[in-house]
N, C-alpha and C. Protein backbone atom coordinates (compact mmCIF):
# COMPACT_ATOMS: atom_id res chain seq x y z
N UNK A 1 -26.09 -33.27 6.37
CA UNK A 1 -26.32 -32.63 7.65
C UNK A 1 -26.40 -33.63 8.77
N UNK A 2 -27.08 -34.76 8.35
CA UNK A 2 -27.29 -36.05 9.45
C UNK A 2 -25.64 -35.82 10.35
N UNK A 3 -24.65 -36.32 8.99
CA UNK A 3 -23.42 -36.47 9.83
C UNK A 3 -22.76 -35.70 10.21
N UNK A 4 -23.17 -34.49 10.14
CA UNK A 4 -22.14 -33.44 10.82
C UNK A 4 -22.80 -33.28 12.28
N UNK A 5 -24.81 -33.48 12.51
CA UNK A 5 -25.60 -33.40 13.13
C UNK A 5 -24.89 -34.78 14.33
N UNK A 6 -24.44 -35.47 13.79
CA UNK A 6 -24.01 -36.82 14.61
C UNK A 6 -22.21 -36.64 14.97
N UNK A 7 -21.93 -35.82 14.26
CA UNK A 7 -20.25 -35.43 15.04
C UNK A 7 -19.96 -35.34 16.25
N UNK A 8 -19.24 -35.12 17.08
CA UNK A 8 -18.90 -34.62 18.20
C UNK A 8 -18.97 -33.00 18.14
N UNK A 9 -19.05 -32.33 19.19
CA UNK A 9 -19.43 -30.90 19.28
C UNK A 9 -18.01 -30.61 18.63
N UNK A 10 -16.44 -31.05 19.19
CA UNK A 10 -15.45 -30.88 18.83
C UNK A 10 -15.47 -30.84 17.45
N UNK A 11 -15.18 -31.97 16.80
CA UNK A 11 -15.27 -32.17 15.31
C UNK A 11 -16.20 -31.15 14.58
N UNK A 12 -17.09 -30.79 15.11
CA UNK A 12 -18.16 -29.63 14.38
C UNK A 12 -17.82 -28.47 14.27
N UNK A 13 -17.02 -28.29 15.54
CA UNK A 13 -16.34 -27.16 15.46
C UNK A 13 -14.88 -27.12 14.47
N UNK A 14 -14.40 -27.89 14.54
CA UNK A 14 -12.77 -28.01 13.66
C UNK A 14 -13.24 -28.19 12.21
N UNK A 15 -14.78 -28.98 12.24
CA UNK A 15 -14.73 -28.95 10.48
C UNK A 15 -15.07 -27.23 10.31
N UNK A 16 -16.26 -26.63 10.84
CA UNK A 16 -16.70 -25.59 11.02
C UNK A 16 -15.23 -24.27 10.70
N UNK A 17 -14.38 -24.29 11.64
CA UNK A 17 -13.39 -23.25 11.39
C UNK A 17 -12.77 -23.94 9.87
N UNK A 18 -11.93 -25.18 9.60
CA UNK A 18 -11.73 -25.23 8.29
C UNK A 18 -12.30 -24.93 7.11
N UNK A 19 -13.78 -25.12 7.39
CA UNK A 19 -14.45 -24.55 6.20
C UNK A 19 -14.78 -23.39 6.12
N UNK A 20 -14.34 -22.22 6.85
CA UNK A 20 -14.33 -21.16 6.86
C UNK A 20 -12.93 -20.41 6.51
N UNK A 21 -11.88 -21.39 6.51
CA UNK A 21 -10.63 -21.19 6.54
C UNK A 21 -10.25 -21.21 4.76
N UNK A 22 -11.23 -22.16 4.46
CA UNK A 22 -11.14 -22.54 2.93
C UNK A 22 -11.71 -21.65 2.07
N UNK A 23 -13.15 -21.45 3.06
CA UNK A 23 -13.92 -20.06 2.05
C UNK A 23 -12.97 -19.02 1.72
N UNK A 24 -12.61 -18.42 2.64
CA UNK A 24 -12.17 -17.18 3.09
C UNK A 24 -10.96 -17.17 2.17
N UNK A 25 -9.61 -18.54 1.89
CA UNK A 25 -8.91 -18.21 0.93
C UNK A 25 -8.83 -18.52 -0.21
N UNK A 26 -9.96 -19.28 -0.87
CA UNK A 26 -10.33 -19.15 -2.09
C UNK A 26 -11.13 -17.82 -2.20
N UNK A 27 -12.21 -17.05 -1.73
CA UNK A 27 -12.74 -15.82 -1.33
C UNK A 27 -11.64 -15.05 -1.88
N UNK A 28 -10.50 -14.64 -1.27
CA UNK A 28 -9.50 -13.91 -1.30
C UNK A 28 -8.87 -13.88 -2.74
N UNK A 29 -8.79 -15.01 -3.26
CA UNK A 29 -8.12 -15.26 -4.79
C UNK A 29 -9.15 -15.20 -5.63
N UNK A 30 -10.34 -15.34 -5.57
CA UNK A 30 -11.07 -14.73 -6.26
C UNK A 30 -11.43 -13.70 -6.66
N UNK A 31 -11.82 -12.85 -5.11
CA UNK A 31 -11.58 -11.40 -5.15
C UNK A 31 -10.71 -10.64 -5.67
N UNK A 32 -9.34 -10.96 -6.00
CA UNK A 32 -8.78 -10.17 -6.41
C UNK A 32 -8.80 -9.58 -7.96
N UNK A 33 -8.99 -8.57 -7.44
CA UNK A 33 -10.25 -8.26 -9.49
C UNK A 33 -8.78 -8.48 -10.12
N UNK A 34 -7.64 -7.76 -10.09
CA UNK A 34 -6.60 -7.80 -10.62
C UNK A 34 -6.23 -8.96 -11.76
N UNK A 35 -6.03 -10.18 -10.71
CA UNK A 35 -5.87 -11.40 -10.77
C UNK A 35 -6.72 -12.55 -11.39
N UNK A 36 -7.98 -11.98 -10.94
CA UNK A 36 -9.24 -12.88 -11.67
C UNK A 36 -9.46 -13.43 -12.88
N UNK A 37 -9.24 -12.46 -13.69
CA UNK A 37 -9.31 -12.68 -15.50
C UNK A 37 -8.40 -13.86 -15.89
N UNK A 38 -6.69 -13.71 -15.08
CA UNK A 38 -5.91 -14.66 -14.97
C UNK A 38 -6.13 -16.14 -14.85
N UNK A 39 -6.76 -15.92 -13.35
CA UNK A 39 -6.70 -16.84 -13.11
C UNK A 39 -7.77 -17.98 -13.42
N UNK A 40 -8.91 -17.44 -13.93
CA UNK A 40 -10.08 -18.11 -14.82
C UNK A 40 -9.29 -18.95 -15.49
N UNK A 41 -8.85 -17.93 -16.44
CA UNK A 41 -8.08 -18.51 -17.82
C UNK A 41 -7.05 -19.39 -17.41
N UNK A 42 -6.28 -19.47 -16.85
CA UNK A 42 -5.35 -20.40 -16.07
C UNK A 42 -6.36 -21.39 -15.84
N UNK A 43 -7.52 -21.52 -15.29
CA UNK A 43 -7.63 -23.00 -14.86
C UNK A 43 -8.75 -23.88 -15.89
N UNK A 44 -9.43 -22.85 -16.82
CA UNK A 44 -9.97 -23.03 -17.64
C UNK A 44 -8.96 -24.07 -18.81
N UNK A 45 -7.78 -23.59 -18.83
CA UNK A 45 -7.14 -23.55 -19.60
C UNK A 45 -5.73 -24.82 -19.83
N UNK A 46 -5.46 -25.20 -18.61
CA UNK A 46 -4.52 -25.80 -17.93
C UNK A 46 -4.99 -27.39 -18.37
N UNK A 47 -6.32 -27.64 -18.18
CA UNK A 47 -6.38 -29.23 -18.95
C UNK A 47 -6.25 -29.32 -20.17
N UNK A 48 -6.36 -28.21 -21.08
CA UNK A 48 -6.37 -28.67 -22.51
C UNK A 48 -4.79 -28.29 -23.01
N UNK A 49 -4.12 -27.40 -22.48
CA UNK A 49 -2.43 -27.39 -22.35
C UNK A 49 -1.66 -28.85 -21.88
N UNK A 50 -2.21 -29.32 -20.85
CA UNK A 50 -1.62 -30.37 -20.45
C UNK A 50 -2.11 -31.76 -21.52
N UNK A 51 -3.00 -31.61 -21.80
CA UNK A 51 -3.66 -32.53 -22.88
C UNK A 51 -3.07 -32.25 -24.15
N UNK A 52 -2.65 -31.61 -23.95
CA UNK A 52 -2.07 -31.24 -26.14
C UNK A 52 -0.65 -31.52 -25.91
N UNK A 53 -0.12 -31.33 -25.06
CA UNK A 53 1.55 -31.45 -24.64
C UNK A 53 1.24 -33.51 -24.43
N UNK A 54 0.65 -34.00 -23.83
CA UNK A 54 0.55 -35.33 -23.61
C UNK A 54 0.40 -36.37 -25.04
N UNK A 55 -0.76 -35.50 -25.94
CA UNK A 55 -1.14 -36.37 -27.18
C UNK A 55 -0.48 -35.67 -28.66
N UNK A 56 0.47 -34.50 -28.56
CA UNK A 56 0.65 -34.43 -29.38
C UNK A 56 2.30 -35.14 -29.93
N UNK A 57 1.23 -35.59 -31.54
CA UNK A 57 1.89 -37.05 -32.49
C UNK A 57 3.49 -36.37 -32.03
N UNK A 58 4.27 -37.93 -32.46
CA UNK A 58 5.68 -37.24 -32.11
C UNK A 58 6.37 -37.62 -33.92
N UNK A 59 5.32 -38.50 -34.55
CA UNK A 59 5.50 -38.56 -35.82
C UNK A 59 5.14 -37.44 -36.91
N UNK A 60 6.41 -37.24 -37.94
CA UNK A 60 5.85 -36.74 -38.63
C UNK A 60 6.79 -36.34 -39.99
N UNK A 61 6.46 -36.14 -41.08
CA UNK A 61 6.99 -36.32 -42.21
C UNK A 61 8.45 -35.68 -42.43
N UNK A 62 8.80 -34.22 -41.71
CA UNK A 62 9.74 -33.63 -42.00
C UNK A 62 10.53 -34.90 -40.97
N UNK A 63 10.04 -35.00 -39.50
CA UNK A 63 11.11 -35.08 -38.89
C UNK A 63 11.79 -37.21 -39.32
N UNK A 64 10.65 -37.78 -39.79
CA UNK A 64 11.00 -38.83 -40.54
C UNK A 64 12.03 -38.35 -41.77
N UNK A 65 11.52 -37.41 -42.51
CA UNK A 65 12.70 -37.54 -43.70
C UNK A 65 14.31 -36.98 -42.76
N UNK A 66 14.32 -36.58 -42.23
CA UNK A 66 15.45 -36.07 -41.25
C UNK A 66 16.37 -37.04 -40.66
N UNK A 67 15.33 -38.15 -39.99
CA UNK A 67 15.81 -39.30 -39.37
C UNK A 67 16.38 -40.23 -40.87
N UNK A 68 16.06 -40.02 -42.11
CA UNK A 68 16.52 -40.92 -42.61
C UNK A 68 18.07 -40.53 -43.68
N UNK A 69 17.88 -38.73 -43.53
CA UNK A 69 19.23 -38.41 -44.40
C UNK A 69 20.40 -38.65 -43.14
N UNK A 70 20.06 -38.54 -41.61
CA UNK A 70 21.11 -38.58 -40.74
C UNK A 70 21.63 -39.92 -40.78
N UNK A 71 20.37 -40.88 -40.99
CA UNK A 71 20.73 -42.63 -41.12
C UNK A 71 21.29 -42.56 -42.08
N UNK A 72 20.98 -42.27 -43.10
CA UNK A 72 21.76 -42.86 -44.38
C UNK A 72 23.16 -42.30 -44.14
N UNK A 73 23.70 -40.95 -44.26
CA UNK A 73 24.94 -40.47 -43.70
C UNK A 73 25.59 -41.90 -43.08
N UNK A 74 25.48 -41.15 -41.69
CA UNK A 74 25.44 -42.78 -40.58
C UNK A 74 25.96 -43.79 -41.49
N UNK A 75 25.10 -44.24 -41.62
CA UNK A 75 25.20 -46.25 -42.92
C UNK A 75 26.40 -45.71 -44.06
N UNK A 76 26.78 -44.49 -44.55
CA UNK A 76 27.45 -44.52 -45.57
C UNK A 76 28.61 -44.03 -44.86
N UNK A 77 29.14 -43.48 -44.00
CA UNK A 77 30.26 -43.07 -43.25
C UNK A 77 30.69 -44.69 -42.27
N UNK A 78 30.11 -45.82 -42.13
CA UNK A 78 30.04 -46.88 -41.50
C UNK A 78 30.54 -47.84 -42.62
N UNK A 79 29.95 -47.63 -43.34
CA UNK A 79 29.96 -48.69 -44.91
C UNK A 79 31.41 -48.77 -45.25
N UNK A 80 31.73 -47.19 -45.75
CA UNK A 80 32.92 -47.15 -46.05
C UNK A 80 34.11 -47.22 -45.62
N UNK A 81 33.73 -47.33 -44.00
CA UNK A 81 34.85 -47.41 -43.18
C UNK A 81 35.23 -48.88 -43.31
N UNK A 82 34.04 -49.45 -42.87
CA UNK A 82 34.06 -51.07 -43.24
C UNK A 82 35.10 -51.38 -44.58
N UNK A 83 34.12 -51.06 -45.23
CA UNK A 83 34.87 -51.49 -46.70
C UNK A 83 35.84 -51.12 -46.96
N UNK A 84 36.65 -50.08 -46.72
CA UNK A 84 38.07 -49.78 -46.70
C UNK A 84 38.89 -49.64 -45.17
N UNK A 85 38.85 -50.81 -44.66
CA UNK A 85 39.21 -50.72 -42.65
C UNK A 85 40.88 -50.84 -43.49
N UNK A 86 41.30 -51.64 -44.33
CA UNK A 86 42.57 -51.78 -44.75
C UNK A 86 43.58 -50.54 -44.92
N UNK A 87 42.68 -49.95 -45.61
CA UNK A 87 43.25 -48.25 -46.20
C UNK A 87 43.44 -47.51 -45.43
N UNK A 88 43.04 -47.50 -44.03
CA UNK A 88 43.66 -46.60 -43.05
C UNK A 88 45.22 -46.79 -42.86
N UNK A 89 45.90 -45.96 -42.59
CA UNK A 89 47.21 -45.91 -42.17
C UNK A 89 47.64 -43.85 -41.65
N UNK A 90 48.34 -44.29 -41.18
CA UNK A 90 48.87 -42.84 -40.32
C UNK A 90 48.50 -42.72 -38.87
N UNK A 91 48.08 -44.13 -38.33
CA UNK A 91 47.59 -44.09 -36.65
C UNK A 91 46.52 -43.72 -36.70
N UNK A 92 45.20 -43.12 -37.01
CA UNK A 92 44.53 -43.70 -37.25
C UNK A 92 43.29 -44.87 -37.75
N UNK A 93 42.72 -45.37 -36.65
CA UNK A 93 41.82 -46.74 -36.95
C UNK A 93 40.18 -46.47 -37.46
N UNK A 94 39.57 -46.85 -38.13
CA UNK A 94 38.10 -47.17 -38.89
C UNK A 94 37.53 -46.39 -37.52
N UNK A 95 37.72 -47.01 -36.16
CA UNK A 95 36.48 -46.53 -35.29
C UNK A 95 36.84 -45.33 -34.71
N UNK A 96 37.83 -44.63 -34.94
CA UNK A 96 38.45 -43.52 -34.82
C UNK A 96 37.84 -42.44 -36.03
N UNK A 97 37.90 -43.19 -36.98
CA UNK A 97 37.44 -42.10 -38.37
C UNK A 97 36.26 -42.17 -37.94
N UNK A 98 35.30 -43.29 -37.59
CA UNK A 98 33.84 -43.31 -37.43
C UNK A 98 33.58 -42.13 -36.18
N UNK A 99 34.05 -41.81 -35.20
CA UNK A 99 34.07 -41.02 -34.78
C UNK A 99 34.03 -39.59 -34.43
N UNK A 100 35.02 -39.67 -35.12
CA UNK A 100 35.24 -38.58 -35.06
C UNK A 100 34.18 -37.63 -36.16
N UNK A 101 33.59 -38.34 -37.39
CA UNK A 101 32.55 -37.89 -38.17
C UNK A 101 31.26 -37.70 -37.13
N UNK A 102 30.70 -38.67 -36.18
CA UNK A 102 29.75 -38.52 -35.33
C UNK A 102 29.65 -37.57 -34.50
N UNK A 103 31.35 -37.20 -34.11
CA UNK A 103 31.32 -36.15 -33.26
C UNK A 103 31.08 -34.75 -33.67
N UNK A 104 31.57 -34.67 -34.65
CA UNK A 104 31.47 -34.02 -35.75
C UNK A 104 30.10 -33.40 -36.14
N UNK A 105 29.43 -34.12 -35.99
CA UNK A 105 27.79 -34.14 -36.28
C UNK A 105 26.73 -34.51 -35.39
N UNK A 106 27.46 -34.49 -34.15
CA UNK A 106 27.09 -34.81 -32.76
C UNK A 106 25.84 -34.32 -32.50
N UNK A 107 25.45 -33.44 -33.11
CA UNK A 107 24.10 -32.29 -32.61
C UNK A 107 22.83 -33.15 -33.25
N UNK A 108 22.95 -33.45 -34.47
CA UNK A 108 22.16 -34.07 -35.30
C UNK A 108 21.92 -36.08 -35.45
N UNK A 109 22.82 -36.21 -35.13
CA UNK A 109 22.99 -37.60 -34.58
C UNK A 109 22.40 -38.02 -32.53
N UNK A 110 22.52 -36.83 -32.67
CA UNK A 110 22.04 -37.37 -31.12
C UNK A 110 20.23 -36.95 -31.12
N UNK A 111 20.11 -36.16 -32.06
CA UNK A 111 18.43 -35.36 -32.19
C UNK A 111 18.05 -36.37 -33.70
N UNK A 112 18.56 -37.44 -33.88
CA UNK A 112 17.87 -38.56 -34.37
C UNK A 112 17.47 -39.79 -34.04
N UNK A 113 18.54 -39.75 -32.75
CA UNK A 113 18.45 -41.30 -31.71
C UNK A 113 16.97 -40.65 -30.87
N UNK A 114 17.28 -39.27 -30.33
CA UNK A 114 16.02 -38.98 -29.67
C UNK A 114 14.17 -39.10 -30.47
N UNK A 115 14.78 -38.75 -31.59
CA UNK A 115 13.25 -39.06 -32.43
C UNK A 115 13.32 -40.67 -32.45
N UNK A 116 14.16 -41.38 -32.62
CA UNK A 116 13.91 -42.42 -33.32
C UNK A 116 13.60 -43.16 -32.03
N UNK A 117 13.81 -43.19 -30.65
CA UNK A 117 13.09 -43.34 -29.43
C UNK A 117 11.87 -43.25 -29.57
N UNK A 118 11.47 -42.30 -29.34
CA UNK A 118 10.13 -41.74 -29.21
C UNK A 118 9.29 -41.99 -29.73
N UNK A 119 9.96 -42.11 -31.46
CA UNK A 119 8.92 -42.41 -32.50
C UNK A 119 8.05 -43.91 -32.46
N UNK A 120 9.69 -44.85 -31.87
CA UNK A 120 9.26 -46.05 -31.60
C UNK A 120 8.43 -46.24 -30.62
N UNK A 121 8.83 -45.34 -29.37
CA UNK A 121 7.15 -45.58 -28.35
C UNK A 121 6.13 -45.30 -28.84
N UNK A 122 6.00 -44.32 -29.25
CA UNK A 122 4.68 -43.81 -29.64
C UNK A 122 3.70 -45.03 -30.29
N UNK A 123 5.03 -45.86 -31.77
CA UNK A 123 3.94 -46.80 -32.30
C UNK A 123 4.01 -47.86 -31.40
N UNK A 124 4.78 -48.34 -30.37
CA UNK A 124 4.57 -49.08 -29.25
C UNK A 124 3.13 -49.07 -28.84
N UNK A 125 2.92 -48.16 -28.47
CA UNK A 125 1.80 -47.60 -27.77
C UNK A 125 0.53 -47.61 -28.88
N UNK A 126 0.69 -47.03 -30.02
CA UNK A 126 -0.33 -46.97 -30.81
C UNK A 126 -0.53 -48.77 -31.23
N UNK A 127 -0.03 -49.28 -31.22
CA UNK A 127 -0.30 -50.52 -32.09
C UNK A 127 0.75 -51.43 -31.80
N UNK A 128 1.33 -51.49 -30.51
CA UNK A 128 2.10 -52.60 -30.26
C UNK A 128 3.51 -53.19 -30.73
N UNK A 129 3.95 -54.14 -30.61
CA UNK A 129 5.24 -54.51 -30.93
C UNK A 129 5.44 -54.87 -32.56
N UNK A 130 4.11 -55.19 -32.81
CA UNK A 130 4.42 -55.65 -34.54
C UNK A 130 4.10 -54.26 -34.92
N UNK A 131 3.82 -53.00 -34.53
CA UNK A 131 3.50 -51.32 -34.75
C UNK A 131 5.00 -51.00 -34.86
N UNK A 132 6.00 -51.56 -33.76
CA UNK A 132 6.64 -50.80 -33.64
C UNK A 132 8.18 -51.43 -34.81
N UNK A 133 8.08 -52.78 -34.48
CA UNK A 133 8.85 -53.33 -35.33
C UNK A 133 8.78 -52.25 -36.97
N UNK A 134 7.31 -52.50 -37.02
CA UNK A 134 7.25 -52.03 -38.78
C UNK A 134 7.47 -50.86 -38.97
N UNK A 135 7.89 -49.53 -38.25
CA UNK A 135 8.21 -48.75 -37.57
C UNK A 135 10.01 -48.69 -38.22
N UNK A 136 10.26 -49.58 -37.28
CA UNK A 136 11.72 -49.57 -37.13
C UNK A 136 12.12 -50.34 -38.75
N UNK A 137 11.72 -50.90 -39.09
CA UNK A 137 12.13 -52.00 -40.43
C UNK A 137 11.61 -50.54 -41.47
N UNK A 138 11.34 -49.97 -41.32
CA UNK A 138 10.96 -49.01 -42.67
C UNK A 138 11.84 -47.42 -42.59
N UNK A 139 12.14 -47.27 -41.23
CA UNK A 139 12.70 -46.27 -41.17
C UNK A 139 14.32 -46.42 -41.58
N UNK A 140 14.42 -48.35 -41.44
CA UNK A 140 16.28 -48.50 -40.97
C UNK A 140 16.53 -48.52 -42.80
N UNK A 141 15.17 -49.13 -43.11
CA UNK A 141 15.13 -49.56 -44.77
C UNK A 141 15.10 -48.54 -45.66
N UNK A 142 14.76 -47.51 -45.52
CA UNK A 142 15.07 -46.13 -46.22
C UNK A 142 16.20 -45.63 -46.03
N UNK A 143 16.93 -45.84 -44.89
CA UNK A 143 17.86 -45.08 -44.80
C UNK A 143 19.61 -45.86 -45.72
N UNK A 144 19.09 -47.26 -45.51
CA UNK A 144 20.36 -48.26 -46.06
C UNK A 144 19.69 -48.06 -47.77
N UNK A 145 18.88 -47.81 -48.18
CA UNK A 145 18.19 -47.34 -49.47
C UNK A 145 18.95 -46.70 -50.46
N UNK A 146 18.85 -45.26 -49.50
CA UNK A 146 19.55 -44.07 -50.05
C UNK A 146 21.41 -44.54 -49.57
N UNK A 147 21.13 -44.77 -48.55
CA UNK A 147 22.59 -44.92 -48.31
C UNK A 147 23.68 -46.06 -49.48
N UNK A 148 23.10 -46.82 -49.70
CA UNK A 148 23.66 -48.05 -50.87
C UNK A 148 24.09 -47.35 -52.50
N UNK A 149 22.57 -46.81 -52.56
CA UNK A 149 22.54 -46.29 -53.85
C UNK A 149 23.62 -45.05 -53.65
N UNK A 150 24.02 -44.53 -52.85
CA UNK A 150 25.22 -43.70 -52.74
C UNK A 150 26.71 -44.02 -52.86
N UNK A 151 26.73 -45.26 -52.15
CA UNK A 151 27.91 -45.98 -51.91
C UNK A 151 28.39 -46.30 -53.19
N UNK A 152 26.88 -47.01 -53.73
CA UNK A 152 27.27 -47.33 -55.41
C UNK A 152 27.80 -46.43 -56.47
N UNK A 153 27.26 -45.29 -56.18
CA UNK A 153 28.04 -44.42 -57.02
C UNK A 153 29.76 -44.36 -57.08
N UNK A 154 30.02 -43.72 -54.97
CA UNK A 154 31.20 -43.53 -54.65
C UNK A 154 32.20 -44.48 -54.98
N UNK A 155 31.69 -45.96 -55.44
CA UNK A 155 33.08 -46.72 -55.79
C UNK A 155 32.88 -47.66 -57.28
N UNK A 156 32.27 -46.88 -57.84
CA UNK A 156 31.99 -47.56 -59.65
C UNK A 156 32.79 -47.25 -60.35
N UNK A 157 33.66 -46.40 -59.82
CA UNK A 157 34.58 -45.74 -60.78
C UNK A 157 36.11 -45.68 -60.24
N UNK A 158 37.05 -46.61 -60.80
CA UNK A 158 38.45 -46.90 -60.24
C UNK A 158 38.63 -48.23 -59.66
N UNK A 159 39.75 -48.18 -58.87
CA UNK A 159 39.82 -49.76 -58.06
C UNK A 159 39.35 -48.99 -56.77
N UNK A 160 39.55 -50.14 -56.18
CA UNK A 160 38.52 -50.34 -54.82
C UNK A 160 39.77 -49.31 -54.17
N UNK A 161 40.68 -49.67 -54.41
CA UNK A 161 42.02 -48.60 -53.27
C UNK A 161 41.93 -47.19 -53.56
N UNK A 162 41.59 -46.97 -55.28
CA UNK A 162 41.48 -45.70 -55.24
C UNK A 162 40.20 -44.69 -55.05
N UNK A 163 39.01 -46.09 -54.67
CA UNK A 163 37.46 -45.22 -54.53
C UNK A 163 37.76 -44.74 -52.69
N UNK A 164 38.33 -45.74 -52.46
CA UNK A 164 38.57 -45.65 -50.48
C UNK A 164 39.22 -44.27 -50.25
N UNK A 165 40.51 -44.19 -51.16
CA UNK A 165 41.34 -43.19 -50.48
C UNK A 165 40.31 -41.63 -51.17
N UNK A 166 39.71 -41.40 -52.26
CA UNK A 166 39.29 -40.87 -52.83
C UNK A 166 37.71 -40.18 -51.59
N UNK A 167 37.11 -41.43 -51.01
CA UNK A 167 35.77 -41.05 -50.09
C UNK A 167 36.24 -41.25 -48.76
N UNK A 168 37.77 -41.70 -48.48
CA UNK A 168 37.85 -41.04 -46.97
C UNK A 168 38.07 -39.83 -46.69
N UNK A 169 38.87 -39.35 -47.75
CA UNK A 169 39.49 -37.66 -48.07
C UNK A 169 38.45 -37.02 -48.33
N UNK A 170 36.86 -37.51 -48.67
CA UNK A 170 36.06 -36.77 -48.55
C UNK A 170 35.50 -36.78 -47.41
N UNK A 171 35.09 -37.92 -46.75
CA UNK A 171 34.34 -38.11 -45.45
C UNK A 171 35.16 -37.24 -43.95
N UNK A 172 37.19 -37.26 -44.43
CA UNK A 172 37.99 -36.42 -43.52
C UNK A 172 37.65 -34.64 -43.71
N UNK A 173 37.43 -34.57 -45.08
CA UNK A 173 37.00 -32.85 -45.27
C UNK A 173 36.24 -32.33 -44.99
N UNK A 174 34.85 -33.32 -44.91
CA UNK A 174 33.86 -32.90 -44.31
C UNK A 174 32.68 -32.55 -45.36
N UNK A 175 33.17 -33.41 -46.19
CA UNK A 175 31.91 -33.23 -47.17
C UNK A 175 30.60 -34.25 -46.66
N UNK A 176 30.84 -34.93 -46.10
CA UNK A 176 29.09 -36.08 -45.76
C UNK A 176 29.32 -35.36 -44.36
N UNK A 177 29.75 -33.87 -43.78
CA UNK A 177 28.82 -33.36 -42.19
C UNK A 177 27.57 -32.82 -42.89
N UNK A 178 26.80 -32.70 -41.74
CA UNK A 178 25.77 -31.28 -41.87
C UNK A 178 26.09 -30.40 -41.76
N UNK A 179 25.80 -29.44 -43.02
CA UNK A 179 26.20 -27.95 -42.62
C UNK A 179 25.28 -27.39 -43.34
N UNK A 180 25.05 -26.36 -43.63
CA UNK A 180 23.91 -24.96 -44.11
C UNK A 180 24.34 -25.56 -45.78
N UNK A 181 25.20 -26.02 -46.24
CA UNK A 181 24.43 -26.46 -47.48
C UNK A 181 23.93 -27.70 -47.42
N UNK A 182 23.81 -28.23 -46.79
CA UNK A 182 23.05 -29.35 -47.48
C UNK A 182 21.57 -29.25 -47.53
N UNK A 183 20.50 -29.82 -48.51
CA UNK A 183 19.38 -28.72 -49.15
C UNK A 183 18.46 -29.27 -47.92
N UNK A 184 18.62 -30.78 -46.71
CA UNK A 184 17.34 -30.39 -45.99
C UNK A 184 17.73 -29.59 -44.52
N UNK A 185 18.96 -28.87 -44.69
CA UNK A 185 19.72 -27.86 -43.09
C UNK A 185 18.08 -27.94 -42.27
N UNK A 186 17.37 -26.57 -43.24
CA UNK A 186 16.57 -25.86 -42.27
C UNK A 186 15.78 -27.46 -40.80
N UNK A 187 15.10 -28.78 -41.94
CA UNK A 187 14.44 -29.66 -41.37
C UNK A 187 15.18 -30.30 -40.33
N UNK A 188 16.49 -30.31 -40.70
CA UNK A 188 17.09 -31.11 -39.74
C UNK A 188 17.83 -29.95 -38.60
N UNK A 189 18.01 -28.81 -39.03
CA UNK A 189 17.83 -27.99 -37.65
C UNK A 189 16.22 -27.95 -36.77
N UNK A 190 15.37 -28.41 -37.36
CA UNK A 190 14.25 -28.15 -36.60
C UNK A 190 14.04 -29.23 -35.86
N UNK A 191 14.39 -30.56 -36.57
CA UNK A 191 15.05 -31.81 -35.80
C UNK A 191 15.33 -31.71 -34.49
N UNK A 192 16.91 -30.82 -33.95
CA UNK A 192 17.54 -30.77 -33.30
C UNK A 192 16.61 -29.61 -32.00
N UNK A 193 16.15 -28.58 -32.56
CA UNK A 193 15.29 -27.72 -31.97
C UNK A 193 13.91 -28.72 -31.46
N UNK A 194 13.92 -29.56 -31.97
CA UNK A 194 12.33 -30.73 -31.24
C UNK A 194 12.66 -31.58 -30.39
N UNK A 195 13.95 -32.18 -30.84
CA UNK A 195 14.75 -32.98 -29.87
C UNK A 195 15.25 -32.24 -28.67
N UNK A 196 15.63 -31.53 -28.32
CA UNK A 196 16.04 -30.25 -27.35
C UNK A 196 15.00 -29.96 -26.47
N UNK A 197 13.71 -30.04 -27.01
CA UNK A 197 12.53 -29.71 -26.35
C UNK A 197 12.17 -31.12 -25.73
N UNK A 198 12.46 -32.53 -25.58
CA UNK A 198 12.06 -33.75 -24.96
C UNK A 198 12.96 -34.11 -23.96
């Protein structure tokens, strides 16, 4: 009171109408019985929405095993291109076949770079650069895992010319895309549905 008592008559008056200006339209939004119940709950409500959207984990088991059948794919559609770059012929080149499989699978390859972002901030954030490194060294290491022990199968059997022409004609048919059979579809559609949402 001192300082409003020490204002200028002016100023007493301009705070005076604003704070009547303020009553009156918070007053108004309160009053409205309609609206009220709403709007409680709206503001009641609004820090712990914004708080759960901020801290919630971006890690988590499905969408890790997801990130690592798309890697391994990835590493084994890469591998083999590598390892048979010779065996191409018909105008098509290795980074052309690599391609065109990615594009191919474009939906799911791009909603694994987005987790695998994120995932890495997150342990950024949780625990720093040696968090995030160990992070990245375990996720890349599962995926060249499964992916090897695959490879090994695809060329144990024949010469090397006839395992190439044998797993490009598969990798061209479309047997290593994602599609509704392969047994983790549903996880790695939910993948793409989480990634979509960032």
């Amino acid at each position: 009171m001192t300082v409003i008592l020490n204002m200028p008559n002016q100023a007493i008056q301009s705070f005076a109408m604003l704070t009547r200006t303020l009553r009156s339209a918070y007053c108004n939004v309160i009053n409205m019985n309609k609206f009220k119940p709403l709007v409680t709950l709206l503001v009641l409500l609004a820090p712990l929405i914004s708080d759960a959207q901020q801290h919630s984990p971006v890690a988590s088991e499905s969408r890790d095993a997801s990130l690592a059948y798309v890697g391994s794919s990835n590493f084994i559609v890469a591998s083999v291109v590598n390892k048979c770059a010779d065996s191409f012929r018909g105008g098509k080149s290795a980074k052309e076949f690599t391609l065109e499989w990615q594009e191919r699978n474009a939906k799911y390859v791009v909603a694994a770079a987005v987790y695998m972002d994120k995932r890495l901030a997150e342990a950024l954030v949780d625990g720093g650069p040696e968090e995030r490194k160990a992070v990245f060294d375990e996720v890349t290491s599962v995926s060249r895992e499964y992916g090897k022990e695959t490879l090994q199968g695809l060329f144990e059997n024949g010469s090397k010319q006839e395992a190439c022409d044998r797993v490009l004609g598969l990798i061209g048919d479309g047997v290593f895309d994602i599609t509704p059979k392969v047994p983790m579809y549903d996880e790695l559609e939910a993948l793409t549905t989480w990634a979509q949402q960032q």
